[in-house]
Structure formats: structure tokens, C-alpha cells
N, C-alpha and C. Protein backbone atom coordinates (compact mmCIF):
# COMPACT_ATOMS: atom_id res chain seq x y z
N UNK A 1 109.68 -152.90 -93.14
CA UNK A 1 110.19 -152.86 -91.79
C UNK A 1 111.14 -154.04 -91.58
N UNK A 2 112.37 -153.59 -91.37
CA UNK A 2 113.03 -154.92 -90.79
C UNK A 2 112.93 -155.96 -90.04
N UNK A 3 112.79 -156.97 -89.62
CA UNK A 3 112.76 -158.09 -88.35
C UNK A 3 113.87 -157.77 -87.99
N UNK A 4 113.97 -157.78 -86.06
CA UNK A 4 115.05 -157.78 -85.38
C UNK A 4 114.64 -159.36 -84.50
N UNK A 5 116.04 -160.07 -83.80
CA UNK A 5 115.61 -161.18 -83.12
C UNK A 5 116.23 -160.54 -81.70
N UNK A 6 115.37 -160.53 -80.71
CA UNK A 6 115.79 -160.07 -79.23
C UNK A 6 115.24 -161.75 -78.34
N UNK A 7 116.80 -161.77 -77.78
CA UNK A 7 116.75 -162.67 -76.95
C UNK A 7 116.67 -162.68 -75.48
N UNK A 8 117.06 -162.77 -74.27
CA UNK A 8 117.54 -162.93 -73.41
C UNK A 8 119.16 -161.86 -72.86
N UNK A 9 119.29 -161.64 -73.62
CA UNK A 9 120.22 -160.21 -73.88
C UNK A 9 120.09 -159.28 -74.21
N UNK A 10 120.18 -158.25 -73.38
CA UNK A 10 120.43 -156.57 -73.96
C UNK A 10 120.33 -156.72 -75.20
N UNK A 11 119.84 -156.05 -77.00
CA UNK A 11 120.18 -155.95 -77.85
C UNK A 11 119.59 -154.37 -78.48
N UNK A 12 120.51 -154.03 -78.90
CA UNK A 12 120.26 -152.67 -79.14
C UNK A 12 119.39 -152.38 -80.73
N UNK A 13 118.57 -151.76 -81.21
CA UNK A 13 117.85 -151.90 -81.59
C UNK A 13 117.86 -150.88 -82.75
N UNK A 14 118.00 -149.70 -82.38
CA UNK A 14 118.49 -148.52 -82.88
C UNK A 14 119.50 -147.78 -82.13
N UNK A 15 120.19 -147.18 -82.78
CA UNK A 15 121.43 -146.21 -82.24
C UNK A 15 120.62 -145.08 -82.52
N UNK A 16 121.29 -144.08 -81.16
CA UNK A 16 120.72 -142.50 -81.08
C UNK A 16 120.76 -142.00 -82.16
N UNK A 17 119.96 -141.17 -82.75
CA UNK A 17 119.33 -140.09 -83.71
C UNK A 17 118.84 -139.18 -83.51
N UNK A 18 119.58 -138.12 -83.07
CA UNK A 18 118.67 -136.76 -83.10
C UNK A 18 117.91 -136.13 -84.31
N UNK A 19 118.17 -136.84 -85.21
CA UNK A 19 116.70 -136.37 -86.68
C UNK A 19 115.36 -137.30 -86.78
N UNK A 20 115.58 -138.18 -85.64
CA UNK A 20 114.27 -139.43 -85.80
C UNK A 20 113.33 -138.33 -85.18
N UNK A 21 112.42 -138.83 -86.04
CA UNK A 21 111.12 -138.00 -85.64
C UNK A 21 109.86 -138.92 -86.15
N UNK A 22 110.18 -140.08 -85.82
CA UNK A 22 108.87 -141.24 -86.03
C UNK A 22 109.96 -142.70 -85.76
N UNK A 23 109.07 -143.40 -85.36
CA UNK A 23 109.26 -144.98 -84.05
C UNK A 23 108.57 -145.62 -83.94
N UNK A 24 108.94 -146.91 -84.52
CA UNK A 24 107.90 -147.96 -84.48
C UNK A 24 108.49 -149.25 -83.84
N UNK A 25 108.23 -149.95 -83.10
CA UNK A 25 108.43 -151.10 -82.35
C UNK A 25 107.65 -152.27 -82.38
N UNK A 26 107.27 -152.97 -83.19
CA UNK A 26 106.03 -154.24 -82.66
C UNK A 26 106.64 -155.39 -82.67
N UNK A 27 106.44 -156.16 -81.81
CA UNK A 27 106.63 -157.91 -81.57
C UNK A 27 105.46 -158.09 -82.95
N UNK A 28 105.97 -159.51 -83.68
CA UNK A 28 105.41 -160.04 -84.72
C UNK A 28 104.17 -160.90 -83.65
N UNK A 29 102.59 -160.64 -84.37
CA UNK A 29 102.15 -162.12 -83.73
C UNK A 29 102.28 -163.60 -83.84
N UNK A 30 101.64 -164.13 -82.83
CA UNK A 30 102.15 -165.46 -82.81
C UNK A 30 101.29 -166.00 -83.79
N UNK A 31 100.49 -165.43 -85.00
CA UNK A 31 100.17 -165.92 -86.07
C UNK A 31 101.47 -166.04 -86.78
N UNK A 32 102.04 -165.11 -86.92
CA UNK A 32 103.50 -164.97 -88.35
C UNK A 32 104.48 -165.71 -87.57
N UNK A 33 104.58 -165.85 -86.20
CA UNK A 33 106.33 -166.14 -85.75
C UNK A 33 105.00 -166.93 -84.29
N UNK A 34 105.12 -168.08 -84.59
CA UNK A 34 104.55 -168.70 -83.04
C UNK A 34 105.23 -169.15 -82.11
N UNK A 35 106.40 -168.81 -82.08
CA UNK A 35 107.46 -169.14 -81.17
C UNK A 35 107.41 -167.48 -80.02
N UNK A 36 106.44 -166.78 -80.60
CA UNK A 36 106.44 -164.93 -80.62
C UNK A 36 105.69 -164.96 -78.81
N UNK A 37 105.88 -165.87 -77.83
CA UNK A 37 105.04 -166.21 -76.91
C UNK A 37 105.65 -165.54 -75.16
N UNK A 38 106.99 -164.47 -75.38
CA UNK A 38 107.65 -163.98 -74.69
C UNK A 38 106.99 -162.76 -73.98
N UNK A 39 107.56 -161.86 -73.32
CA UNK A 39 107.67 -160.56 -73.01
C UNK A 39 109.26 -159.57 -73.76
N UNK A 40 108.84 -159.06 -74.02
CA UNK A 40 109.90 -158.04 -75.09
C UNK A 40 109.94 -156.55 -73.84
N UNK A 41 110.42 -156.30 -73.58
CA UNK A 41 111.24 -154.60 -72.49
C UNK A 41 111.93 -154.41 -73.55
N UNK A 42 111.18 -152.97 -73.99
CA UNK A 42 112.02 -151.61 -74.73
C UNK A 42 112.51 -150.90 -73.81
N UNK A 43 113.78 -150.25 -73.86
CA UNK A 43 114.37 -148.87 -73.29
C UNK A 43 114.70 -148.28 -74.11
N UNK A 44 114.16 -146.87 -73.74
CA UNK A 44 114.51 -145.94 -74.25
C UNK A 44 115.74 -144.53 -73.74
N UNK A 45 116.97 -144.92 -74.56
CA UNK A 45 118.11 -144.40 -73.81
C UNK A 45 118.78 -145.12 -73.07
N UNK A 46 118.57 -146.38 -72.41
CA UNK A 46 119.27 -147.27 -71.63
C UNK A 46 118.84 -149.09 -71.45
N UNK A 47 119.49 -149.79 -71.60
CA UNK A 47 119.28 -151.07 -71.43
C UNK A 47 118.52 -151.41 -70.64
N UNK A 48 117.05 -151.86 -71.26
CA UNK A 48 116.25 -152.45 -70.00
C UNK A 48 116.60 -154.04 -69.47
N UNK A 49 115.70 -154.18 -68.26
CA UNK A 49 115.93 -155.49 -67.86
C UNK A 49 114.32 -156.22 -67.70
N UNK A 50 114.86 -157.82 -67.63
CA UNK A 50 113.55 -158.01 -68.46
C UNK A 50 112.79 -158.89 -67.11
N UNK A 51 112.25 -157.83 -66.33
CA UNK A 51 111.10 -158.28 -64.81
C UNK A 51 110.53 -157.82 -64.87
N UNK A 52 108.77 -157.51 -65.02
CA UNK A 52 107.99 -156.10 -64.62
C UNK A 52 108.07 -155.36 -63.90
N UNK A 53 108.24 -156.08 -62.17
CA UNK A 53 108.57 -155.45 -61.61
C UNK A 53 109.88 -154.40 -61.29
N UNK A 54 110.56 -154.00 -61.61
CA UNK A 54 112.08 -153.67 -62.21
C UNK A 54 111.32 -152.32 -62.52
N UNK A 55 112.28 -151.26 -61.96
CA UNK A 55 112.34 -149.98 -62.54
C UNK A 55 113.04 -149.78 -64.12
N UNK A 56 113.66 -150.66 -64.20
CA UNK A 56 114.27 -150.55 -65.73
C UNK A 56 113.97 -151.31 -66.77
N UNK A 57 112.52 -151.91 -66.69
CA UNK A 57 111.58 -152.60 -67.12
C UNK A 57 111.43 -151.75 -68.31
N UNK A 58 110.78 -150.79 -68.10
CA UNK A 58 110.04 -149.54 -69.10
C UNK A 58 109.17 -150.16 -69.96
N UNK A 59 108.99 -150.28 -71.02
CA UNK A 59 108.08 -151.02 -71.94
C UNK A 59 107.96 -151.70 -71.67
N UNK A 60 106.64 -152.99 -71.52
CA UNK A 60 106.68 -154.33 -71.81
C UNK A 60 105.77 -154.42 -72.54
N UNK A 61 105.92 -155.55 -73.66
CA UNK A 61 104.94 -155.75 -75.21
C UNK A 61 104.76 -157.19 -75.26
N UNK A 62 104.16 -157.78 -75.54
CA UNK A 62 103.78 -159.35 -76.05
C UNK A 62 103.17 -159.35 -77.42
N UNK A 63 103.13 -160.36 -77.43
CA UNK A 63 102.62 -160.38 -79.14
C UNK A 63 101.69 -159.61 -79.71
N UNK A 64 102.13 -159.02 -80.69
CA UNK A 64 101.18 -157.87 -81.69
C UNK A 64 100.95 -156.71 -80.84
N UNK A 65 101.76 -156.35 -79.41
CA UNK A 65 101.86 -154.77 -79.09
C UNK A 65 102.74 -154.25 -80.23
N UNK A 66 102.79 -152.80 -79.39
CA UNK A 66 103.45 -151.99 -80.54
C UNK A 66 103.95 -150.30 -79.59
N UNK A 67 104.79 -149.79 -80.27
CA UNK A 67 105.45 -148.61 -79.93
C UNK A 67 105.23 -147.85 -81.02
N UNK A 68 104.49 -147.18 -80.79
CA UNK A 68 104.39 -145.99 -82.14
C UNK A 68 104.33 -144.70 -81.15
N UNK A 69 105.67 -143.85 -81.66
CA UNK A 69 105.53 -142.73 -81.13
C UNK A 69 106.23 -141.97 -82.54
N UNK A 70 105.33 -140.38 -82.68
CA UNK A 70 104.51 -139.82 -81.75
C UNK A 70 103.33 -140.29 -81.39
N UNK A 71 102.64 -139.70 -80.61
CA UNK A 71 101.29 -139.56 -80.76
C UNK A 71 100.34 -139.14 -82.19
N UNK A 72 99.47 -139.11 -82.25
CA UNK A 72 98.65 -138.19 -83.15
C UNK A 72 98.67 -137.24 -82.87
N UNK A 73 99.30 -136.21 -84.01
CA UNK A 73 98.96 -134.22 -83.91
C UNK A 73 100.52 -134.22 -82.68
N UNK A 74 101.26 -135.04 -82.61
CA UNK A 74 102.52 -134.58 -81.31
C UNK A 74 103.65 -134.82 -82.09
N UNK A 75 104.85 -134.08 -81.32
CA UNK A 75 105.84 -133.93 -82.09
C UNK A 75 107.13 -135.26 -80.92
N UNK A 76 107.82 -136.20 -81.81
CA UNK A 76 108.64 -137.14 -81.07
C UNK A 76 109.61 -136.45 -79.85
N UNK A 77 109.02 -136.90 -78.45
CA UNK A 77 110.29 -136.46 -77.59
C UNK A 77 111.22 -137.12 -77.73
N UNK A 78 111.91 -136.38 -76.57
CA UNK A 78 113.79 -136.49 -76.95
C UNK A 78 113.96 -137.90 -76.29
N UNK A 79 113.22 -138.33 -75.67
CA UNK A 79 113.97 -139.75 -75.04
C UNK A 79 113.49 -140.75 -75.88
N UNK A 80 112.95 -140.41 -77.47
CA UNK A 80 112.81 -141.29 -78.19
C UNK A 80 113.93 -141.40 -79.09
N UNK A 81 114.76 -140.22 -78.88
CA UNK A 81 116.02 -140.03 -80.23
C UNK A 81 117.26 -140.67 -79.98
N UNK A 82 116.82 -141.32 -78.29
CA UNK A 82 118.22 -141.64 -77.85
C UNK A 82 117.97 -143.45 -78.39
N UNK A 83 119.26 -143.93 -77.94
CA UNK A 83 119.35 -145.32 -78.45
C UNK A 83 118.23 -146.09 -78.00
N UNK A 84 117.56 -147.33 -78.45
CA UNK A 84 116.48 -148.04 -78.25
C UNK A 84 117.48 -149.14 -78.40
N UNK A 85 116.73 -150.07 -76.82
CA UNK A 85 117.02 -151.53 -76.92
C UNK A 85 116.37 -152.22 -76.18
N UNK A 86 116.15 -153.38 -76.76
CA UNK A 86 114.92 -154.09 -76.42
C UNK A 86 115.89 -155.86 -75.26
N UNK A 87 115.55 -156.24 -74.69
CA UNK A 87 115.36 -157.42 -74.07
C UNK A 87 114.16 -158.39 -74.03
N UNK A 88 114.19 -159.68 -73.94
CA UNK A 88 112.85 -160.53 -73.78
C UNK A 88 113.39 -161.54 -72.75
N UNK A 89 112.43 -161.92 -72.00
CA UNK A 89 112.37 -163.21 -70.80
C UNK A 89 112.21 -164.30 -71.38
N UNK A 90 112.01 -164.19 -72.41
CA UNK A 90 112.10 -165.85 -73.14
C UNK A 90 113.44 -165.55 -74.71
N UNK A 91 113.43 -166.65 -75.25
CA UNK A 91 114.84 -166.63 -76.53
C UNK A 91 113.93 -166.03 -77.70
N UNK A 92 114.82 -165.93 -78.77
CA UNK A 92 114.07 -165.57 -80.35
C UNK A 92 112.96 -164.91 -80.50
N UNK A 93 112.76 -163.17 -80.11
CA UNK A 93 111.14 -163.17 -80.06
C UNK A 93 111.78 -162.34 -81.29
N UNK A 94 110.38 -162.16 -82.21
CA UNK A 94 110.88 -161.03 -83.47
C UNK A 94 110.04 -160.12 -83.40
N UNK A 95 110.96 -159.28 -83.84
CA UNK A 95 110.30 -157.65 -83.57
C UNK A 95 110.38 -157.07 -84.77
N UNK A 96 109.41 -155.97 -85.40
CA UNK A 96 109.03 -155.21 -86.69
C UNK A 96 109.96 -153.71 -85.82
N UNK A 97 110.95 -153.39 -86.59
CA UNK A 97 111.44 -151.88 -86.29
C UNK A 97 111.70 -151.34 -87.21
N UNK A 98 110.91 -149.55 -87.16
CA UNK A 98 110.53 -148.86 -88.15
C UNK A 98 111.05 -147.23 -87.88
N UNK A 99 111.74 -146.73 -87.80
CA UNK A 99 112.08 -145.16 -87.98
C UNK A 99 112.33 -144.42 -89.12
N UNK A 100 111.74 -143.51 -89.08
CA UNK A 100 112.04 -142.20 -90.05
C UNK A 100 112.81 -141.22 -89.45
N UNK A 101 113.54 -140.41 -90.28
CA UNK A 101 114.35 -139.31 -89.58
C UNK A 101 113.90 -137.68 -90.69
N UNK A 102 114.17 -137.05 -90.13
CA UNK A 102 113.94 -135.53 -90.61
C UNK A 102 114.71 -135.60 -92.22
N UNK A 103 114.21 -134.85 -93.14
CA UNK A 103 114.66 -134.96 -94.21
C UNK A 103 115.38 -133.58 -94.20
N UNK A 104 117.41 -133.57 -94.71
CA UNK A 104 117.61 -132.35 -94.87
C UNK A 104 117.44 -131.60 -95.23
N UNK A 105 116.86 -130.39 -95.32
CA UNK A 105 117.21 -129.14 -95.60
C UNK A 105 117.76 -129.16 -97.11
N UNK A 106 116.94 -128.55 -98.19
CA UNK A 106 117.93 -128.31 -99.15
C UNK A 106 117.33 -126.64 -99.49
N UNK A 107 118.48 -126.20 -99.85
CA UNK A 107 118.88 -124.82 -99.90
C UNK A 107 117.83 -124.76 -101.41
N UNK A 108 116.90 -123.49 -101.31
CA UNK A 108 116.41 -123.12 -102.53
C UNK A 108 117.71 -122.42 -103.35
N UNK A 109 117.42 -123.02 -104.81
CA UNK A 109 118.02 -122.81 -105.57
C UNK A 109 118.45 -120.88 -105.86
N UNK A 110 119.62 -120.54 -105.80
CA UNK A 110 119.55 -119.00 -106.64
C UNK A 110 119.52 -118.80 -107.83
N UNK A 111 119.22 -117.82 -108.35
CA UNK A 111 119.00 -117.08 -109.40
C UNK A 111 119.89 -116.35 -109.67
């Protein structure tokens, strides 16, 4: 899984994918990264802002939350395929980001 660093700024996280069909999001704990002592706001589809109170809040995670969608036994909705970007109320928090996308289609071979 890559480390991303989300600061105090909008930072986009993933670009839209309509073949993602698995999403993973976690702030590192403040065991691995102890500076990890922020609030992190995911949006999904649009730039969140980073207040709880705030309708464009959407996610909020602290150390060692996590975004795993789907569910168990569920199939990824669509407002997960759109762009993801994360903000934090404090500087440098690091984040684990993880997607898979649909594997194409390959044509059975003819005979």
C-alpha cells in the first residue's frame, strides 16, 4: 500500500475509476508515524473540508481508522469510483491507500 502525506490542503488521493471495485483508506498509527495525532476528512467525489461540524466533512478518521469499502458479501457503490480526497486539521498525517480495479475481460481463445 502506498503512504500518501495529507496536510491542511485539499489533496486528492485517487482519481475517478469506474473499474475500482475495492478501497482502502487508513491513517498510519501513532505507533508507525507519531506525528499521526490529526483528524484526516475523506470525500468521496468532492473535496472535503476539515470541521466536523461541516456538511462537507464526510469521513472523519484518526489514527488507525480505516475506509474499507465494500462491505462484506456487497458490491462497491458508485460514489466510491469517483475521485477520493482526503484533508487533515493538523500538517503531515500519513495515510495507507489501497485500490483494486476490475480485471479486463479477456476474450476466450477460438478454435
Amino acid at each position: 500500500m502506498p503512504i500518501l502525506i495529507v496536510g491542511t490542503t485539499q489533496r486528492l488521493l485517487l482519481n475517478p475509476n469506474p473499474k475500482r471495485k475495492r478501497l482502502v483508506v487508513q491513517v498510519q498509527s501513532t505507533n508507525v508515524d507519531a506525528a499521526n495525532t490529526g483528524i484526516v476528512f475523506v470525500g468521496a467525489g468532492f473535496q472535503p473540508q476539515s470541521t466536523v461540524a461541516l456538511p462537507n466533512a464526510d469521513y472523519a478518521l484518526m489514527q488507525s481508522d480505516a475506509i474499507v469499502q465494500p462491505g462484506e458479501g456487497q458490491k462497491l457503490a458508485n460514489r466510491w469510483k469517483k475521485a477520493i480526497w482526503a484533508v487533515s486539521n493538523t500538517a503531515a498525517q500519513s495515510l495507507l491507500v489501497e485500490e483494486e480495479t476490475e480485471e479486463p475481460e479477456i476474450p476466450a481463445p477460438t478454435t
